[in-house]
PDB file of N, CA and C in Angstrom:
ATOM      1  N   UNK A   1     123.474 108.601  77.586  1.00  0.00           N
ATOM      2  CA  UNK A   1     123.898 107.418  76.890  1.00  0.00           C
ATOM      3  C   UNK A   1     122.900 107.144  75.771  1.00  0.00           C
ATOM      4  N   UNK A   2     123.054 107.115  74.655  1.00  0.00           N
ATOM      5  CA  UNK A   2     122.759 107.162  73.614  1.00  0.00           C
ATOM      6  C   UNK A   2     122.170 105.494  73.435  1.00  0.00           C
ATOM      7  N   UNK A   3     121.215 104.900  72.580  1.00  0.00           N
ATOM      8  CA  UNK A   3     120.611 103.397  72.534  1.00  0.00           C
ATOM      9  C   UNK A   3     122.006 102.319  72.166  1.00  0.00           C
ATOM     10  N   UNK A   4     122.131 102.935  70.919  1.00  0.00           N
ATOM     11  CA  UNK A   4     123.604 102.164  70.313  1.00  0.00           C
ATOM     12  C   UNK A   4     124.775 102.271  71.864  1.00  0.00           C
ATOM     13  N   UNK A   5     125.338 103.172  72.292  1.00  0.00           N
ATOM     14  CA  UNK A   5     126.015 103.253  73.585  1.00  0.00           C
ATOM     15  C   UNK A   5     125.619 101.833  74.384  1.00  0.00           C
ATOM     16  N   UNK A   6     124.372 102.089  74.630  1.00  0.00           N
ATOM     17  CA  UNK A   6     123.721 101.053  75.945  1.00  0.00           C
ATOM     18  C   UNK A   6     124.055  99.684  75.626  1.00  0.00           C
ATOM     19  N   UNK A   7     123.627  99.531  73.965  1.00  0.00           N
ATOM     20  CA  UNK A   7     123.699  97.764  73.810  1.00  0.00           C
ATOM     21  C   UNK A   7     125.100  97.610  73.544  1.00  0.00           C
ATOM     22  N   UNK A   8     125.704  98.626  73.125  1.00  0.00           N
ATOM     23  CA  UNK A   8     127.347  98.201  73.249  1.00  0.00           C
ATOM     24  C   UNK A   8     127.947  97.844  74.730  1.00  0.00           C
ATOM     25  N   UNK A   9     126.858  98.523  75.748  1.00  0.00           N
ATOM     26  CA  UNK A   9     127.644  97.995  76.845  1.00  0.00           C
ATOM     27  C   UNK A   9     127.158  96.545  77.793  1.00  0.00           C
ATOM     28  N   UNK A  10     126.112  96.271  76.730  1.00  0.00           N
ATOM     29  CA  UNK A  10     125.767  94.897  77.158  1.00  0.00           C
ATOM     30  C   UNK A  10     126.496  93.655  77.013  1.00  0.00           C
ATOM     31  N   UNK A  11     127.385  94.359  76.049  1.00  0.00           N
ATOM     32  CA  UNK A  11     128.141  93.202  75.369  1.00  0.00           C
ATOM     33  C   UNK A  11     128.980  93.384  76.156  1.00  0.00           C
ATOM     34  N   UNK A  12     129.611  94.164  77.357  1.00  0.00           N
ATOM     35  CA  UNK A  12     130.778  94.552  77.864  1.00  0.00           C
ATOM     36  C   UNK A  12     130.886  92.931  78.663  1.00  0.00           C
ATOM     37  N   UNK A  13     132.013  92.843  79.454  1.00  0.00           N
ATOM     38  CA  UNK A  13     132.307  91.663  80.500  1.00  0.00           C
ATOM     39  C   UNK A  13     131.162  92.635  81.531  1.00  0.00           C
ATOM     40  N   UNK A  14     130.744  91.591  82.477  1.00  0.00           N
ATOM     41  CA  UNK A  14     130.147  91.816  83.401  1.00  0.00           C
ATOM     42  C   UNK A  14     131.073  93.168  84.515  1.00  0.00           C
ATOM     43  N   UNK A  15     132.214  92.507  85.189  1.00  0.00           N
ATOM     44  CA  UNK A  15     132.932  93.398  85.582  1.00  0.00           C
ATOM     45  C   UNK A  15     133.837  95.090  85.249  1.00  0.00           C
ATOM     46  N   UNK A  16     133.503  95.359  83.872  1.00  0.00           N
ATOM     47  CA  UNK A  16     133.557  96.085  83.661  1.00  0.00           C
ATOM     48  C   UNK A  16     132.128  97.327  82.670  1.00  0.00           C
ATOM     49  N   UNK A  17     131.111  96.231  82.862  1.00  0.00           N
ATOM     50  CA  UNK A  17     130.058  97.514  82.169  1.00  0.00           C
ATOM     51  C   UNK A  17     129.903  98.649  83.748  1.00  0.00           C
ATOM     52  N   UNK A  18     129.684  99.425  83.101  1.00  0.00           N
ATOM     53  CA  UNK A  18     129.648 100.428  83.778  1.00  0.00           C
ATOM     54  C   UNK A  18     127.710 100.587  84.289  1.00  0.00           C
ATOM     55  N   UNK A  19     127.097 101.192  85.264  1.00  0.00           N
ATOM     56  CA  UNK A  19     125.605 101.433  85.718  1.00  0.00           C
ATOM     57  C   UNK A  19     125.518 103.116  85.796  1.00  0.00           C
ATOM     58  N   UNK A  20     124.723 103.403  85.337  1.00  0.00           N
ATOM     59  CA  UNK A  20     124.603 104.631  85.343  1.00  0.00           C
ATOM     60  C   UNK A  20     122.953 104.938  86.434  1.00  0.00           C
ATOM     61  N   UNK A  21     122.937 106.380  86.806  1.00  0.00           N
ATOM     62  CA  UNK A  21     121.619 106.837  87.776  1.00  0.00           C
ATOM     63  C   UNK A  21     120.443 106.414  87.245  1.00  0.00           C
ATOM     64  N   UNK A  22     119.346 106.025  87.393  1.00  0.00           N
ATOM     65  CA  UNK A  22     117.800 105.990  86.470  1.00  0.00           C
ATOM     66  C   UNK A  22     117.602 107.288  87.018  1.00  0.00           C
ATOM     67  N   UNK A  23     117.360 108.387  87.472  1.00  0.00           N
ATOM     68  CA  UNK A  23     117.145 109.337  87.452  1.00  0.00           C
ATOM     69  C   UNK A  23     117.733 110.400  86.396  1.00  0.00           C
ATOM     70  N   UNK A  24     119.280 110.640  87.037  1.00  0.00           N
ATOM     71  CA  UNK A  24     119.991 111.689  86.076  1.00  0.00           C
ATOM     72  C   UNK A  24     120.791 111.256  85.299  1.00  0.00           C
ATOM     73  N   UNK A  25     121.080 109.575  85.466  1.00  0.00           N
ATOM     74  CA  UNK A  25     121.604 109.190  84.523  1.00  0.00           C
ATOM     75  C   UNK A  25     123.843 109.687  84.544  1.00  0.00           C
ATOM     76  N   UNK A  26     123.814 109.956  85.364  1.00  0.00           N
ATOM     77  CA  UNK A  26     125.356 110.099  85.773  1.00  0.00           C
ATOM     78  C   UNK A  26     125.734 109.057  86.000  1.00  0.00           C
ATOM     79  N   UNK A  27     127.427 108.798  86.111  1.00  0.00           N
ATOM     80  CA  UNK A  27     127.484 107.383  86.251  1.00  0.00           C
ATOM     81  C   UNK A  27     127.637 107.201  87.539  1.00  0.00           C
ATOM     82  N   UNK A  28     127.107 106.287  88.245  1.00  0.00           N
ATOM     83  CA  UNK A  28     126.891 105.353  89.683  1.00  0.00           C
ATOM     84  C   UNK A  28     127.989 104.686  89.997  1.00  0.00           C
ATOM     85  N   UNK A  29     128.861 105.023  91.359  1.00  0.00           N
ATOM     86  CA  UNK A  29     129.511 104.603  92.049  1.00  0.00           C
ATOM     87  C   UNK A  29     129.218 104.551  93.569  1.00  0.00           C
ATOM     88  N   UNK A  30     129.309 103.283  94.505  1.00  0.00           N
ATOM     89  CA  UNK A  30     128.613 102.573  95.239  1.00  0.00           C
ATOM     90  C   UNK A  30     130.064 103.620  96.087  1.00  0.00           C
ATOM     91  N   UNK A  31     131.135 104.174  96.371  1.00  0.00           N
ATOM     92  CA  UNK A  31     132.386 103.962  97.108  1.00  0.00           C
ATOM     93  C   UNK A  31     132.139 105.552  96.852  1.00  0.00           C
ATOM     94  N   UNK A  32     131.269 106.355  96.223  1.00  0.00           N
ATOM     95  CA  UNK A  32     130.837 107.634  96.317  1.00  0.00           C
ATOM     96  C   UNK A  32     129.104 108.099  97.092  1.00  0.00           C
ATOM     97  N   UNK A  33     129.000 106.644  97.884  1.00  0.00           N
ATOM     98  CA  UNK A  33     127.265 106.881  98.170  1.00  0.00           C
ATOM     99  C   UNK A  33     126.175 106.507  97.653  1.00  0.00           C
ATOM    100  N   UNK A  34     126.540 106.463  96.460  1.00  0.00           N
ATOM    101  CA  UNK A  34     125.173 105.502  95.501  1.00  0.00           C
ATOM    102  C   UNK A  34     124.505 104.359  95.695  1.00  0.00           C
ATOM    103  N   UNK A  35     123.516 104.145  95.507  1.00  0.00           N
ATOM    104  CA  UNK A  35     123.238 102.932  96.001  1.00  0.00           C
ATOM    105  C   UNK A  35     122.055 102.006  94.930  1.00  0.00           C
ATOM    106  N   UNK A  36     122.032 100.836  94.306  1.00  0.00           N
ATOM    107  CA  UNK A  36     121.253  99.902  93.690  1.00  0.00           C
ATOM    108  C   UNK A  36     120.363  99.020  94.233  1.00  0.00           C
ATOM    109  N   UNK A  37     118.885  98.875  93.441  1.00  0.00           N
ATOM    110  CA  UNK A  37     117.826  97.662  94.335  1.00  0.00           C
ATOM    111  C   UNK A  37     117.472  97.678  93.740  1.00  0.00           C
ATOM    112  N   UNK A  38     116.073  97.129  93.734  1.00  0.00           N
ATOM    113  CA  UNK A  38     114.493  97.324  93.271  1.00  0.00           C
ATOM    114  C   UNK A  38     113.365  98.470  93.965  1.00  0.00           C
ATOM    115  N   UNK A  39     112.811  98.636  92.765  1.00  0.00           N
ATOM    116  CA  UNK A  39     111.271  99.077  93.376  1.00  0.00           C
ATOM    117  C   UNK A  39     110.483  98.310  92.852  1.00  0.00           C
ATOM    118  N   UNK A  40     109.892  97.269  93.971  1.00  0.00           N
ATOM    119  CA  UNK A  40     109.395  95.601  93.343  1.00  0.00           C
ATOM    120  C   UNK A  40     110.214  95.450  92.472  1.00  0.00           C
ATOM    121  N   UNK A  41     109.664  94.893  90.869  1.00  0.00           N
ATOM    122  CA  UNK A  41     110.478  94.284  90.612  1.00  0.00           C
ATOM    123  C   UNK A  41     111.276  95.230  89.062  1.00  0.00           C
ATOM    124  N   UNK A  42     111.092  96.280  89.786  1.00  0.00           N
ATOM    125  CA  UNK A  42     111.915  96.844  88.578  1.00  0.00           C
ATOM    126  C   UNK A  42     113.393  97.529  89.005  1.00  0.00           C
ATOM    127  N   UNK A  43     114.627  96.723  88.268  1.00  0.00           N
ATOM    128  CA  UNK A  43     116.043  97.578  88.901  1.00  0.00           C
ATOM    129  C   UNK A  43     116.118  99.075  88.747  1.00  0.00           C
ATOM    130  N   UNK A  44     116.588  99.653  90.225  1.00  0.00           N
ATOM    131  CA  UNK A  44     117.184 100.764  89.757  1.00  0.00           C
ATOM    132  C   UNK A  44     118.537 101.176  90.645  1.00  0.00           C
ATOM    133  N   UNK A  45     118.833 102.323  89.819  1.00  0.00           N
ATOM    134  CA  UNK A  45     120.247 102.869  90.389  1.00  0.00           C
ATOM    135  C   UNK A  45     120.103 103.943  90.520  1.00  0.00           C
ATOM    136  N   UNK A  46     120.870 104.716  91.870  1.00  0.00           N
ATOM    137  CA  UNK A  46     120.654 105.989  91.980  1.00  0.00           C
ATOM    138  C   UNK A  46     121.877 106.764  92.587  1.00  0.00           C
ATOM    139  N   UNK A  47     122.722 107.794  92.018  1.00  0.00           N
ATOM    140  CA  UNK A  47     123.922 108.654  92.447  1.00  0.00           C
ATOM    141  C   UNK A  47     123.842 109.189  93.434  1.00  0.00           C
ATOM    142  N   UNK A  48     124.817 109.975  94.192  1.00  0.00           N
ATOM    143  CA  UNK A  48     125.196 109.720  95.532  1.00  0.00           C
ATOM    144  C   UNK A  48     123.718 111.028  95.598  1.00  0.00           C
ATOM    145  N   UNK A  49     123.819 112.025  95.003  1.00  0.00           N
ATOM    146  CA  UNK A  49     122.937 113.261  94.835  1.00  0.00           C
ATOM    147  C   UNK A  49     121.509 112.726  94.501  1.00  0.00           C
ATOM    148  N   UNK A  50     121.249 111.846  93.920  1.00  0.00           N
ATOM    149  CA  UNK A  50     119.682 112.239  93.471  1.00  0.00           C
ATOM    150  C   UNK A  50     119.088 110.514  95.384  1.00  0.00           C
ATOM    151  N   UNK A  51     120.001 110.069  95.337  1.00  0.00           N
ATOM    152  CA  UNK A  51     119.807 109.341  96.316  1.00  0.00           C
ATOM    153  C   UNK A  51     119.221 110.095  97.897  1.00  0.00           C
ATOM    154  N   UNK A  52     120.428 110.891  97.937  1.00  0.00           N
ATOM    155  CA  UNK A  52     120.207 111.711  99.410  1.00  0.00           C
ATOM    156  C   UNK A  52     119.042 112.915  98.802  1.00  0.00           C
ATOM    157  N   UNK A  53     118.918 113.057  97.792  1.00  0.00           N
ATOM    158  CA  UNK A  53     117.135 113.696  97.124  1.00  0.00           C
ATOM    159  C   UNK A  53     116.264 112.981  97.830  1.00  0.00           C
ATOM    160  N   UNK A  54     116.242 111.838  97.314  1.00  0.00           N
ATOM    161  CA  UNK A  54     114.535 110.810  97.801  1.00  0.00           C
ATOM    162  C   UNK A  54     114.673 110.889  99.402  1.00  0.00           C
ATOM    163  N   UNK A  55     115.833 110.891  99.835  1.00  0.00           N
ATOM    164  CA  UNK A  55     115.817 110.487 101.159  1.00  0.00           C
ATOM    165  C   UNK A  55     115.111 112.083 101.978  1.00  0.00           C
ATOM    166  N   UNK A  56     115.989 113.104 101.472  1.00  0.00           N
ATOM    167  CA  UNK A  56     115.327 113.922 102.096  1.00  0.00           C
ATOM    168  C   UNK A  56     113.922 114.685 101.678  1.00  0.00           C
ATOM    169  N   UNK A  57     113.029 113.941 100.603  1.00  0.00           N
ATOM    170  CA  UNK A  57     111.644 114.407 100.050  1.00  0.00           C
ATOM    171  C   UNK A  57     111.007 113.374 101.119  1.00  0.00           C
ATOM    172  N   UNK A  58     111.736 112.137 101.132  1.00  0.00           N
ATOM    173  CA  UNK A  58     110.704 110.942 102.227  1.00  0.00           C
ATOM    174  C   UNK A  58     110.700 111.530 103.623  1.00  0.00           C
ATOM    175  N   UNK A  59     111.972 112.176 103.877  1.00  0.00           N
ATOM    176  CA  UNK A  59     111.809 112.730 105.547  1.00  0.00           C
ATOM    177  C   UNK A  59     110.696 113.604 105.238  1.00  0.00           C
ATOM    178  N   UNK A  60     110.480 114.602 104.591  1.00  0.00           N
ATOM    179  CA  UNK A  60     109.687 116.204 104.375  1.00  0.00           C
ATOM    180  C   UNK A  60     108.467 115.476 104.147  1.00  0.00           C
ATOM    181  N   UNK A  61     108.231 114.404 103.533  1.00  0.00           N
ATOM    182  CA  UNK A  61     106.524 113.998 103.400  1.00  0.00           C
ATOM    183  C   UNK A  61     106.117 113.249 104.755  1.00  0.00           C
ATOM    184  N   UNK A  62     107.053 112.619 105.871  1.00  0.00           N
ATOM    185  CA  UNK A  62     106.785 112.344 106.922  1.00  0.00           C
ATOM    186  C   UNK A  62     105.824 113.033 107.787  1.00  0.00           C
ATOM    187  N   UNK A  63     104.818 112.969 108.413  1.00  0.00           N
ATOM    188  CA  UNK A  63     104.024 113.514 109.150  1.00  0.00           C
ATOM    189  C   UNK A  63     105.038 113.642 110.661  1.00  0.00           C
ATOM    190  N   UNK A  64     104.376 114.722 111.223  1.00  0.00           N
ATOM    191  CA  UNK A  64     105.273 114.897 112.639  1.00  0.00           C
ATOM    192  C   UNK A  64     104.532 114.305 113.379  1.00  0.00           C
ATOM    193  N   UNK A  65     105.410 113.822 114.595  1.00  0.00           N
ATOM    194  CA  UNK A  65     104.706 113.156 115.736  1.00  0.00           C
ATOM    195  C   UNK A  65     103.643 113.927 116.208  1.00  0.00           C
ATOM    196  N   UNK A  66     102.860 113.676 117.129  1.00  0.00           N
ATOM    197  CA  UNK A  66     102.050 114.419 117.763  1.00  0.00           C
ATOM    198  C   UNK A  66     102.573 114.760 119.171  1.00  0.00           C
ATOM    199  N   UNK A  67     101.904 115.838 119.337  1.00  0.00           N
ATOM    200  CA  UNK A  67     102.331 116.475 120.679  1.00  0.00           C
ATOM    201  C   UNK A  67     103.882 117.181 120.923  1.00  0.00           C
ATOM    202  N   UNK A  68     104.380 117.886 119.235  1.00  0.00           N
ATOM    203  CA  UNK A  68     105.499 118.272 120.233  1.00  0.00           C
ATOM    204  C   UNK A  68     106.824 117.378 120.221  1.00  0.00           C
ATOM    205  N   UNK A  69     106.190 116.049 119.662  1.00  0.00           N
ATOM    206  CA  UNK A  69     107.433 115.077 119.896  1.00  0.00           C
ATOM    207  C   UNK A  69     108.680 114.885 118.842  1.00  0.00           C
ATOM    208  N   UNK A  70     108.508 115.687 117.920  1.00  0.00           N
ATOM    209  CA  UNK A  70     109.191 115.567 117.125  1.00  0.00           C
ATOM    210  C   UNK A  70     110.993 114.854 117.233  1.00  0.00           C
ATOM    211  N   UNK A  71     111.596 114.474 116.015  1.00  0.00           N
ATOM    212  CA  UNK A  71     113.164 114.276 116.327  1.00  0.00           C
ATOM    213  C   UNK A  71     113.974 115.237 116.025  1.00  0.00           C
ATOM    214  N   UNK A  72     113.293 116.636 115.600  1.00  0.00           N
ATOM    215  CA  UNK A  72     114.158 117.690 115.073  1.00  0.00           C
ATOM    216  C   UNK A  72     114.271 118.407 116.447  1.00  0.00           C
TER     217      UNK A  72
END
């Protein structure tokens, strides 16, 4: 999305601007997996793909239980 693009879609009605990924920047649909928040206080949005990304880099940086106990 191009700068001119973006502020044209500021002007859109609320219900129809469209949110695109902060990552890859595809467009974001919540009814395909995607999901919107904060990190503190900055918004972001993320597609159904780069979403289930973070999720599975946060499992892989998880330390394993000790002893064996793992959930895998």
């Amino acid at each position: 999305m191009t700068a001119n693009e973006y502020i044209k879609s500021l002007d859109e009605e609320p219900h129809k601007k469209k949110e695109f990924c902060s990552i890859c920047n595809s467009e974001y649909s919540e009814d395909a997996g995607g999901i919107k928040g904060e990190f503190g206080i900055m918004p972001v949005v993320f597609c159904e793909w780069c979403f289930s990304s973070i999720m599975d880099m946060a499992e892989q940086m998880r330390e394993p239980e000790p002893c064996g106990m793992s959930h895998k």
